[in-house]
N, C-alpha and C. Protein backbone atom coordinates (compact mmCIF):
# COMPACT_ATOMS: atom_id res chain seq x y z
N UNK A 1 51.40 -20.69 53.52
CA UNK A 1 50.06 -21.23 53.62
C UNK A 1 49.92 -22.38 52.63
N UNK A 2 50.31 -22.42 51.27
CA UNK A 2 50.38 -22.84 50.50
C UNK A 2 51.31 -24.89 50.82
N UNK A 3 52.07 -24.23 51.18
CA UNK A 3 52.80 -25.54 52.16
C UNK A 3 52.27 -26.51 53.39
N UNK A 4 51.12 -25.83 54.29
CA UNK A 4 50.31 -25.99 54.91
C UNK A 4 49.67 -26.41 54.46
N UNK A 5 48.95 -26.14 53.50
CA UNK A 5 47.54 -27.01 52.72
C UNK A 5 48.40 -28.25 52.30
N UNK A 6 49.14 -28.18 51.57
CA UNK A 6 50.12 -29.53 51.09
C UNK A 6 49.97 -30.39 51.83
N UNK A 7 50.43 -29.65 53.00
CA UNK A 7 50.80 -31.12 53.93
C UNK A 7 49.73 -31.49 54.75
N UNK A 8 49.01 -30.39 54.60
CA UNK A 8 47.64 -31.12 55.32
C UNK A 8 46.72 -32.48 54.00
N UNK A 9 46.69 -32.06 53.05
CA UNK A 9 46.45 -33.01 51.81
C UNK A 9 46.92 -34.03 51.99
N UNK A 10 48.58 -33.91 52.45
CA UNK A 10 49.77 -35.38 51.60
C UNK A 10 49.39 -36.19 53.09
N UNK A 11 49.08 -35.74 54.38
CA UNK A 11 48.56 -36.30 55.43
C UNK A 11 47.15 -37.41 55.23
N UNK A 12 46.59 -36.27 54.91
CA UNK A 12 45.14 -36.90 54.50
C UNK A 12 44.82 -37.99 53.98
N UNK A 13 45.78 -37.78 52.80
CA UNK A 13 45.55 -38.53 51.56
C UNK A 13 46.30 -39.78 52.21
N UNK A 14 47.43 -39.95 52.86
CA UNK A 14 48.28 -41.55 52.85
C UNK A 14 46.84 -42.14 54.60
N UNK A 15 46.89 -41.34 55.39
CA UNK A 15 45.84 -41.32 56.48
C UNK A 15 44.60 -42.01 56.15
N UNK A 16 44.02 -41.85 54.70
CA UNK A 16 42.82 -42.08 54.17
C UNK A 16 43.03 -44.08 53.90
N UNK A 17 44.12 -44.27 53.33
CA UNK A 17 44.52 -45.72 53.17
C UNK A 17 44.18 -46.83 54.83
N UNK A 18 44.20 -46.23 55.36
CA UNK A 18 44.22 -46.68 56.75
C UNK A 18 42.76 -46.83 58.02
N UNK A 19 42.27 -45.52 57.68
CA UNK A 19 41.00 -45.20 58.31
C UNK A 19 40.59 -43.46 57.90
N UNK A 20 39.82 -44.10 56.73
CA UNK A 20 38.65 -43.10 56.11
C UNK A 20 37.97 -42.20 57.08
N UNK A 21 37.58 -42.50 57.63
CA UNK A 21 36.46 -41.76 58.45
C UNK A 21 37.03 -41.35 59.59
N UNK A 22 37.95 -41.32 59.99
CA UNK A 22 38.97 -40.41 61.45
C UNK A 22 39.40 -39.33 60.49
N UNK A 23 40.47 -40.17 59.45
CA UNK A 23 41.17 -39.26 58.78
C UNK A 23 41.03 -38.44 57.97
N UNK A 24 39.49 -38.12 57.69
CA UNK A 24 38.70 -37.10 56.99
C UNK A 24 38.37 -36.42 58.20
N UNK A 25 37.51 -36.80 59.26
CA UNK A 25 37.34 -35.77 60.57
C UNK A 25 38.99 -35.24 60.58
N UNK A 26 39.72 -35.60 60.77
CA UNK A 26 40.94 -35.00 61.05
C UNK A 26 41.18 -33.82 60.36
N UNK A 27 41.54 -34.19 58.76
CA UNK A 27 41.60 -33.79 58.15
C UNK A 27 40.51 -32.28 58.06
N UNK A 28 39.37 -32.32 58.14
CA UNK A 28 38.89 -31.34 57.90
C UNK A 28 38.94 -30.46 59.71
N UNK A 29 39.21 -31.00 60.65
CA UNK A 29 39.85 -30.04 61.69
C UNK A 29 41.28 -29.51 61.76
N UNK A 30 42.05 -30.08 60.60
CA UNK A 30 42.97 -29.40 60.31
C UNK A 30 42.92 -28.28 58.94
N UNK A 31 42.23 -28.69 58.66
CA UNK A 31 41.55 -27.27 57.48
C UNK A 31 41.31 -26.22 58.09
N UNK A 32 40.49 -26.60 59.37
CA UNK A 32 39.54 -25.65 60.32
C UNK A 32 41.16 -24.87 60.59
N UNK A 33 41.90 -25.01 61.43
CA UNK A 33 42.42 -24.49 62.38
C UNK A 33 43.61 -23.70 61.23
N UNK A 34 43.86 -24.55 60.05
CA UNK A 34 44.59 -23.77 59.31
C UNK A 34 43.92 -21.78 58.73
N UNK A 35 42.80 -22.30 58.79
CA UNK A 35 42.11 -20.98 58.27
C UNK A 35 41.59 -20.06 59.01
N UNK A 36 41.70 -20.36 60.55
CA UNK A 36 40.91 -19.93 61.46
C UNK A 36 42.18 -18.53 61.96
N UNK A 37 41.29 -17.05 62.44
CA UNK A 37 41.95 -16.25 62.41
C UNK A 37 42.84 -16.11 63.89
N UNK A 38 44.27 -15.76 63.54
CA UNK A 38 45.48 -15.81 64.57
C UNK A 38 45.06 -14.57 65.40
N UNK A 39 44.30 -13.43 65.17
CA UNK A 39 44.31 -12.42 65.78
C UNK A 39 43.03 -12.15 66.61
N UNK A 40 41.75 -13.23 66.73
CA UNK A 40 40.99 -13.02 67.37
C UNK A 40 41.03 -12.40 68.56
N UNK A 41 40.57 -11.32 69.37
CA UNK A 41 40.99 -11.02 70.94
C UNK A 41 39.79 -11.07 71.60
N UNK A 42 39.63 -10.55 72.99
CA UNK A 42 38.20 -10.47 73.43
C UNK A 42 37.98 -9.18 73.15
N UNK A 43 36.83 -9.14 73.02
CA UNK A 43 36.16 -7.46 72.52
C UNK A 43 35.87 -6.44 73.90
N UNK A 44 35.37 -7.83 74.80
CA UNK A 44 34.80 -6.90 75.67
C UNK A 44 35.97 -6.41 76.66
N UNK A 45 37.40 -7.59 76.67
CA UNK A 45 38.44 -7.39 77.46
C UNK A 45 39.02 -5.98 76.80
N UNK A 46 38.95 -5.90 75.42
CA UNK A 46 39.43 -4.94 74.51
C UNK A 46 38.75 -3.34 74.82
N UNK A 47 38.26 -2.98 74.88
CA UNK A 47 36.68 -2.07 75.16
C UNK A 47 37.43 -1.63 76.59
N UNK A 48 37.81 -2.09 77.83
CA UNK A 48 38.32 -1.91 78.69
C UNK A 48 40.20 -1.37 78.51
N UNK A 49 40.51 -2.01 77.56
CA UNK A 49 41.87 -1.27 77.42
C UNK A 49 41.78 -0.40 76.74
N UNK A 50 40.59 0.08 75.53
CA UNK A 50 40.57 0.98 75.19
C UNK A 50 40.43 2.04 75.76
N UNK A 51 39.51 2.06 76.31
CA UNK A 51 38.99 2.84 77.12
C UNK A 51 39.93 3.78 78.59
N UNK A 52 40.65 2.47 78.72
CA UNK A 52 42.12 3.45 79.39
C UNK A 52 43.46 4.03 78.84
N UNK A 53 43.06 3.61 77.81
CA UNK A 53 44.89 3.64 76.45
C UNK A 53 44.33 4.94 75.44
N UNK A 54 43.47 4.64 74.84
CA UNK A 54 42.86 5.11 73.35
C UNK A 54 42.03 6.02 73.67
N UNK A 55 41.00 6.18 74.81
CA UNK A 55 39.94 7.17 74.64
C UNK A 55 40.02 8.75 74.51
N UNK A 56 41.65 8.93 74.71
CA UNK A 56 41.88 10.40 75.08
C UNK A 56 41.96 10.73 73.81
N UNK A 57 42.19 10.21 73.08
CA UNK A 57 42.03 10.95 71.26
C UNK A 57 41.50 9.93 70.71
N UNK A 58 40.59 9.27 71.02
CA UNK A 58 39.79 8.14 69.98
C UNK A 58 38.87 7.82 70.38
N UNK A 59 38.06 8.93 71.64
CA UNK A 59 36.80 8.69 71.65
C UNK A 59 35.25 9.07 71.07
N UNK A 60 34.69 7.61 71.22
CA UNK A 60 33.58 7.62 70.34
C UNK A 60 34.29 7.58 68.52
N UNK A 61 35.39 6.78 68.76
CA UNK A 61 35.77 6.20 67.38
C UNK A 61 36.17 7.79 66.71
N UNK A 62 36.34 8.63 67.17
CA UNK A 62 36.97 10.32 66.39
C UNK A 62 38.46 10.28 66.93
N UNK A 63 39.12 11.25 66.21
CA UNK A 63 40.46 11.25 66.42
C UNK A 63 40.71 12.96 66.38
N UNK A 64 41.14 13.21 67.88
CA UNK A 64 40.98 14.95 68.16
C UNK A 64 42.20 15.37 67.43
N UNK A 65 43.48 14.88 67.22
CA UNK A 65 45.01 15.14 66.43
C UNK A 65 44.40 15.02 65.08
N UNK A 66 43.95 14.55 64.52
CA UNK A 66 43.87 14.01 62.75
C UNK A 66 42.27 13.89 63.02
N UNK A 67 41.07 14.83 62.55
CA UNK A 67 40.01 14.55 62.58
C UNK A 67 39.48 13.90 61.68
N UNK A 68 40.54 13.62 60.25
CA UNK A 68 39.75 13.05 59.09
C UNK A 68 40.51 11.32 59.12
N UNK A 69 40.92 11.20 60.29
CA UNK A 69 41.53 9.86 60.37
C UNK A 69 40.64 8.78 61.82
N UNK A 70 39.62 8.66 61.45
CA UNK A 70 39.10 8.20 62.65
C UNK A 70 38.94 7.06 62.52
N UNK A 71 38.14 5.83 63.66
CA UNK A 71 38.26 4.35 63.52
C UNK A 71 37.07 4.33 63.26
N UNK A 72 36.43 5.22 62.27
CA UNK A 72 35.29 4.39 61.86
C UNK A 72 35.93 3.87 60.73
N UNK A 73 34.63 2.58 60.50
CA UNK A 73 34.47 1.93 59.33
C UNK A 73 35.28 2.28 57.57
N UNK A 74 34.72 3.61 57.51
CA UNK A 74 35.42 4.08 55.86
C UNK A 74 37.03 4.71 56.36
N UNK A 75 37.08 4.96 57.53
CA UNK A 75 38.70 6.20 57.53
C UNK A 75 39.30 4.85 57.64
N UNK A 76 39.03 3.84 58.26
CA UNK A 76 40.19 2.79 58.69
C UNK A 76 40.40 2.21 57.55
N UNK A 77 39.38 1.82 56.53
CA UNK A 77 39.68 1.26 54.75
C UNK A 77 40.41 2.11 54.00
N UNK A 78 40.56 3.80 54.19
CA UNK A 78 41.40 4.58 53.30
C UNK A 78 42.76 4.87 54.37
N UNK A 79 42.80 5.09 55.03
CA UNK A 79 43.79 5.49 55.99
C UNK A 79 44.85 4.40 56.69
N UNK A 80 44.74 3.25 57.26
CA UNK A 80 45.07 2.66 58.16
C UNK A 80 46.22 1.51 56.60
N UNK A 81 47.17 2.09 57.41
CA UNK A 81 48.28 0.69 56.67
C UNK A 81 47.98 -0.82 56.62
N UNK A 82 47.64 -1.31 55.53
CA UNK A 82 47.59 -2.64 55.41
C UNK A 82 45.94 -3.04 55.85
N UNK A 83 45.19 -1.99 55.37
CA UNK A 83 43.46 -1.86 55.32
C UNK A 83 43.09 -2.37 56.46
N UNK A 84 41.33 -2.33 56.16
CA UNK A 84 40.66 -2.28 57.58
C UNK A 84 41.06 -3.97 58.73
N UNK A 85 41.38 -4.54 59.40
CA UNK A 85 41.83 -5.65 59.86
C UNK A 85 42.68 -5.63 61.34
N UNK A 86 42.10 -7.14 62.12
CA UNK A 86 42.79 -6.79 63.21
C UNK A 86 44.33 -6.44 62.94
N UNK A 87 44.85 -7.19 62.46
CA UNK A 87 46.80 -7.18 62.29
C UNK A 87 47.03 -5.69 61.85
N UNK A 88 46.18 -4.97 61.19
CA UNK A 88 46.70 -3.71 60.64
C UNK A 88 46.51 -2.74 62.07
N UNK A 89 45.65 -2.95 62.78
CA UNK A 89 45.34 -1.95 64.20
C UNK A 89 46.46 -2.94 65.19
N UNK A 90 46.82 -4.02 65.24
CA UNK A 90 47.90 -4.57 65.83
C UNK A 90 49.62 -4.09 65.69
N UNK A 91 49.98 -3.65 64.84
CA UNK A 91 50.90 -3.13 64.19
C UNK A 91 50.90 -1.37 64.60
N UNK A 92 49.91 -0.93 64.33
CA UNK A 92 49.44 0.17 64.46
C UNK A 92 49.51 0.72 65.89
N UNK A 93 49.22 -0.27 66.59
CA UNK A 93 48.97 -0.18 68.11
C UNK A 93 50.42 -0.02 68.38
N UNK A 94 50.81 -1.19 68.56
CA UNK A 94 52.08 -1.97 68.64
C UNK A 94 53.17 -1.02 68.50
N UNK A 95 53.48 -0.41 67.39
CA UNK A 95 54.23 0.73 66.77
C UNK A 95 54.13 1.94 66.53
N UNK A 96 52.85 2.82 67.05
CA UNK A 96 52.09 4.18 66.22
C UNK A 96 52.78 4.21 65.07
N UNK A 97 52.56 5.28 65.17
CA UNK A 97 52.35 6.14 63.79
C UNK A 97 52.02 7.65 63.86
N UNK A 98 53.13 8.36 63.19
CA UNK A 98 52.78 9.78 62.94
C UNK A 98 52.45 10.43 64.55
N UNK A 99 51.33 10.81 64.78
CA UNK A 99 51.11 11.58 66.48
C UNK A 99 50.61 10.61 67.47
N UNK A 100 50.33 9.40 66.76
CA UNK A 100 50.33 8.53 67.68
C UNK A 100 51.62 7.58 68.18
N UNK A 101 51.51 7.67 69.28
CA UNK A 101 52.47 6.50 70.45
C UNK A 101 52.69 5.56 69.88
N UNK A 102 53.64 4.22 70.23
CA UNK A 102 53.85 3.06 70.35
C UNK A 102 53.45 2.79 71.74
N UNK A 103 52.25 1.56 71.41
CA UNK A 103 52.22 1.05 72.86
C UNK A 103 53.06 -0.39 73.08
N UNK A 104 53.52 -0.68 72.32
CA UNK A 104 54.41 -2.17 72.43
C UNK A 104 54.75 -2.05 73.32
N UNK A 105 55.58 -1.18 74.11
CA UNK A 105 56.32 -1.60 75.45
C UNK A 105 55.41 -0.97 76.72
N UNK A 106 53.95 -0.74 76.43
CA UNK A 106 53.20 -0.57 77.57
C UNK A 106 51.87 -1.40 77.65
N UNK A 107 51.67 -2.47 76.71
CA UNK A 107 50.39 -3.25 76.71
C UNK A 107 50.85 -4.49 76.44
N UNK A 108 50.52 -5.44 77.01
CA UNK A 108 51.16 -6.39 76.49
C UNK A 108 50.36 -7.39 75.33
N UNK A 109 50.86 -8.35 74.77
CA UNK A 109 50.65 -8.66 73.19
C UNK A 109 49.30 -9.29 72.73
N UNK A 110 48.40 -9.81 74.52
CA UNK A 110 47.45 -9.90 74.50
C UNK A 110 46.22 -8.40 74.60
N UNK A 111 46.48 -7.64 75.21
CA UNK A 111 46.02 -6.55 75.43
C UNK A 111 45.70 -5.69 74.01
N UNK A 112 47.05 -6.01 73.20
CA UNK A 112 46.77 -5.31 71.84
C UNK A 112 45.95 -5.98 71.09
N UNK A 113 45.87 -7.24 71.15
CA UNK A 113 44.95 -8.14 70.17
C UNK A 113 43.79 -8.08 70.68
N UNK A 114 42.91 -7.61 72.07
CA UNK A 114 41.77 -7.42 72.25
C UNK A 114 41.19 -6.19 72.17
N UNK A 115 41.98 -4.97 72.14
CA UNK A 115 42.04 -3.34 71.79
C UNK A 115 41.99 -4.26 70.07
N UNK A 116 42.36 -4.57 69.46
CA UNK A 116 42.30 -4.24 68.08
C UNK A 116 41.11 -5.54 67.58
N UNK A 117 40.84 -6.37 68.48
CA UNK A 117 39.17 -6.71 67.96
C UNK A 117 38.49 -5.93 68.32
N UNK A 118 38.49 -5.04 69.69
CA UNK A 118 37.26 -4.20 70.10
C UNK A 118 37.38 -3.35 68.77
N UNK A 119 38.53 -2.03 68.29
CA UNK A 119 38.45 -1.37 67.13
C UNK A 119 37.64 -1.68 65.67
N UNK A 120 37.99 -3.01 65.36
CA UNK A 120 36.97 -3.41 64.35
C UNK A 120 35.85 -3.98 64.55
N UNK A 121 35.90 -4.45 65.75
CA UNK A 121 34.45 -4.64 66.02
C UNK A 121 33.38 -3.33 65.77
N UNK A 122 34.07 -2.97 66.61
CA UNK A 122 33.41 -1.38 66.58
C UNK A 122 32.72 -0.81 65.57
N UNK A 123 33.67 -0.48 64.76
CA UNK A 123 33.71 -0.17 63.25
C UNK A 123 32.42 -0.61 62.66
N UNK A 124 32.06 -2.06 62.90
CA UNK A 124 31.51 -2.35 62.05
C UNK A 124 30.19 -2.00 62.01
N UNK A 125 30.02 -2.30 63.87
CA UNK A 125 28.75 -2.08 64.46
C UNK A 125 28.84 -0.81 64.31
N UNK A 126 29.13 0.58 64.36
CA UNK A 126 29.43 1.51 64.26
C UNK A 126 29.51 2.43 65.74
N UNK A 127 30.28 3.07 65.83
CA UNK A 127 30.87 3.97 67.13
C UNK A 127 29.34 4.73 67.93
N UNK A 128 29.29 4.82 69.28
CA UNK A 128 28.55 5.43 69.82
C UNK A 128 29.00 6.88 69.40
N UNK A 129 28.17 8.13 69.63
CA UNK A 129 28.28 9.49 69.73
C UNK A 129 28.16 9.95 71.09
């Protein structure tokens, strides 16, 4: 990341000699896109794969195998490898864990990234009962 900002700077900066005012718009849409998150999915596309993948032990955000491990909000901050976040339910998905499956070779890489925005979405808003 650190290299990225560099070179978005050492761009900027020789860019700026030339035309100020592109190369600052530029520049700050390359800020944008540097910081902007890789794992966004659709929620609502997500919500639908959940709902056929996940609901049999993760519905309404509870977990019937591990009851003190659920996708709400606080179990996913103490429990979930690499804290609450899409990439950590991506991985998670991707690979299980413990009594849960690997779905890597049954969802494909978009499917997991919208199952794991719907999950934190969720979370945040908090799970129906």
């Amino acid at each position: 990341m650190k290299l990225a900002v560099a070179a978005i700077l050492a761009t900027s900066a020789s860019a700026l000699s030339f035309a100020p005012k592109q190369a600052a718009a530029a520049a700050g849409a390359a800020a944008f896109v540097a910081v902007a998150p890789a794992f966004a999915g659709d929620v609502g596309a997500g919500e639908s794969v959940f709902n056929q993948n996940c609901s049999a032990c993760h519905a309404g955000g509870q977990n019937v195998i591990m009851p003190e491990k659920t996708l709400e909000k606080e179990a996913l901050d103490t429990y979930l490898a690499g804290g609450r976040s899409e990439k950590s339910v991506m991985i998670q998905v991707t690979n299980g864990k413990n009594a849960m499956p690997a779905f890597g070779g049954r969802l494909s890489d978009e499917d997991i990234a919208n199952v794991a925005s719907y999950v934190i979405a969720t979370s945040e808003a908090g799970w129906e009962e």
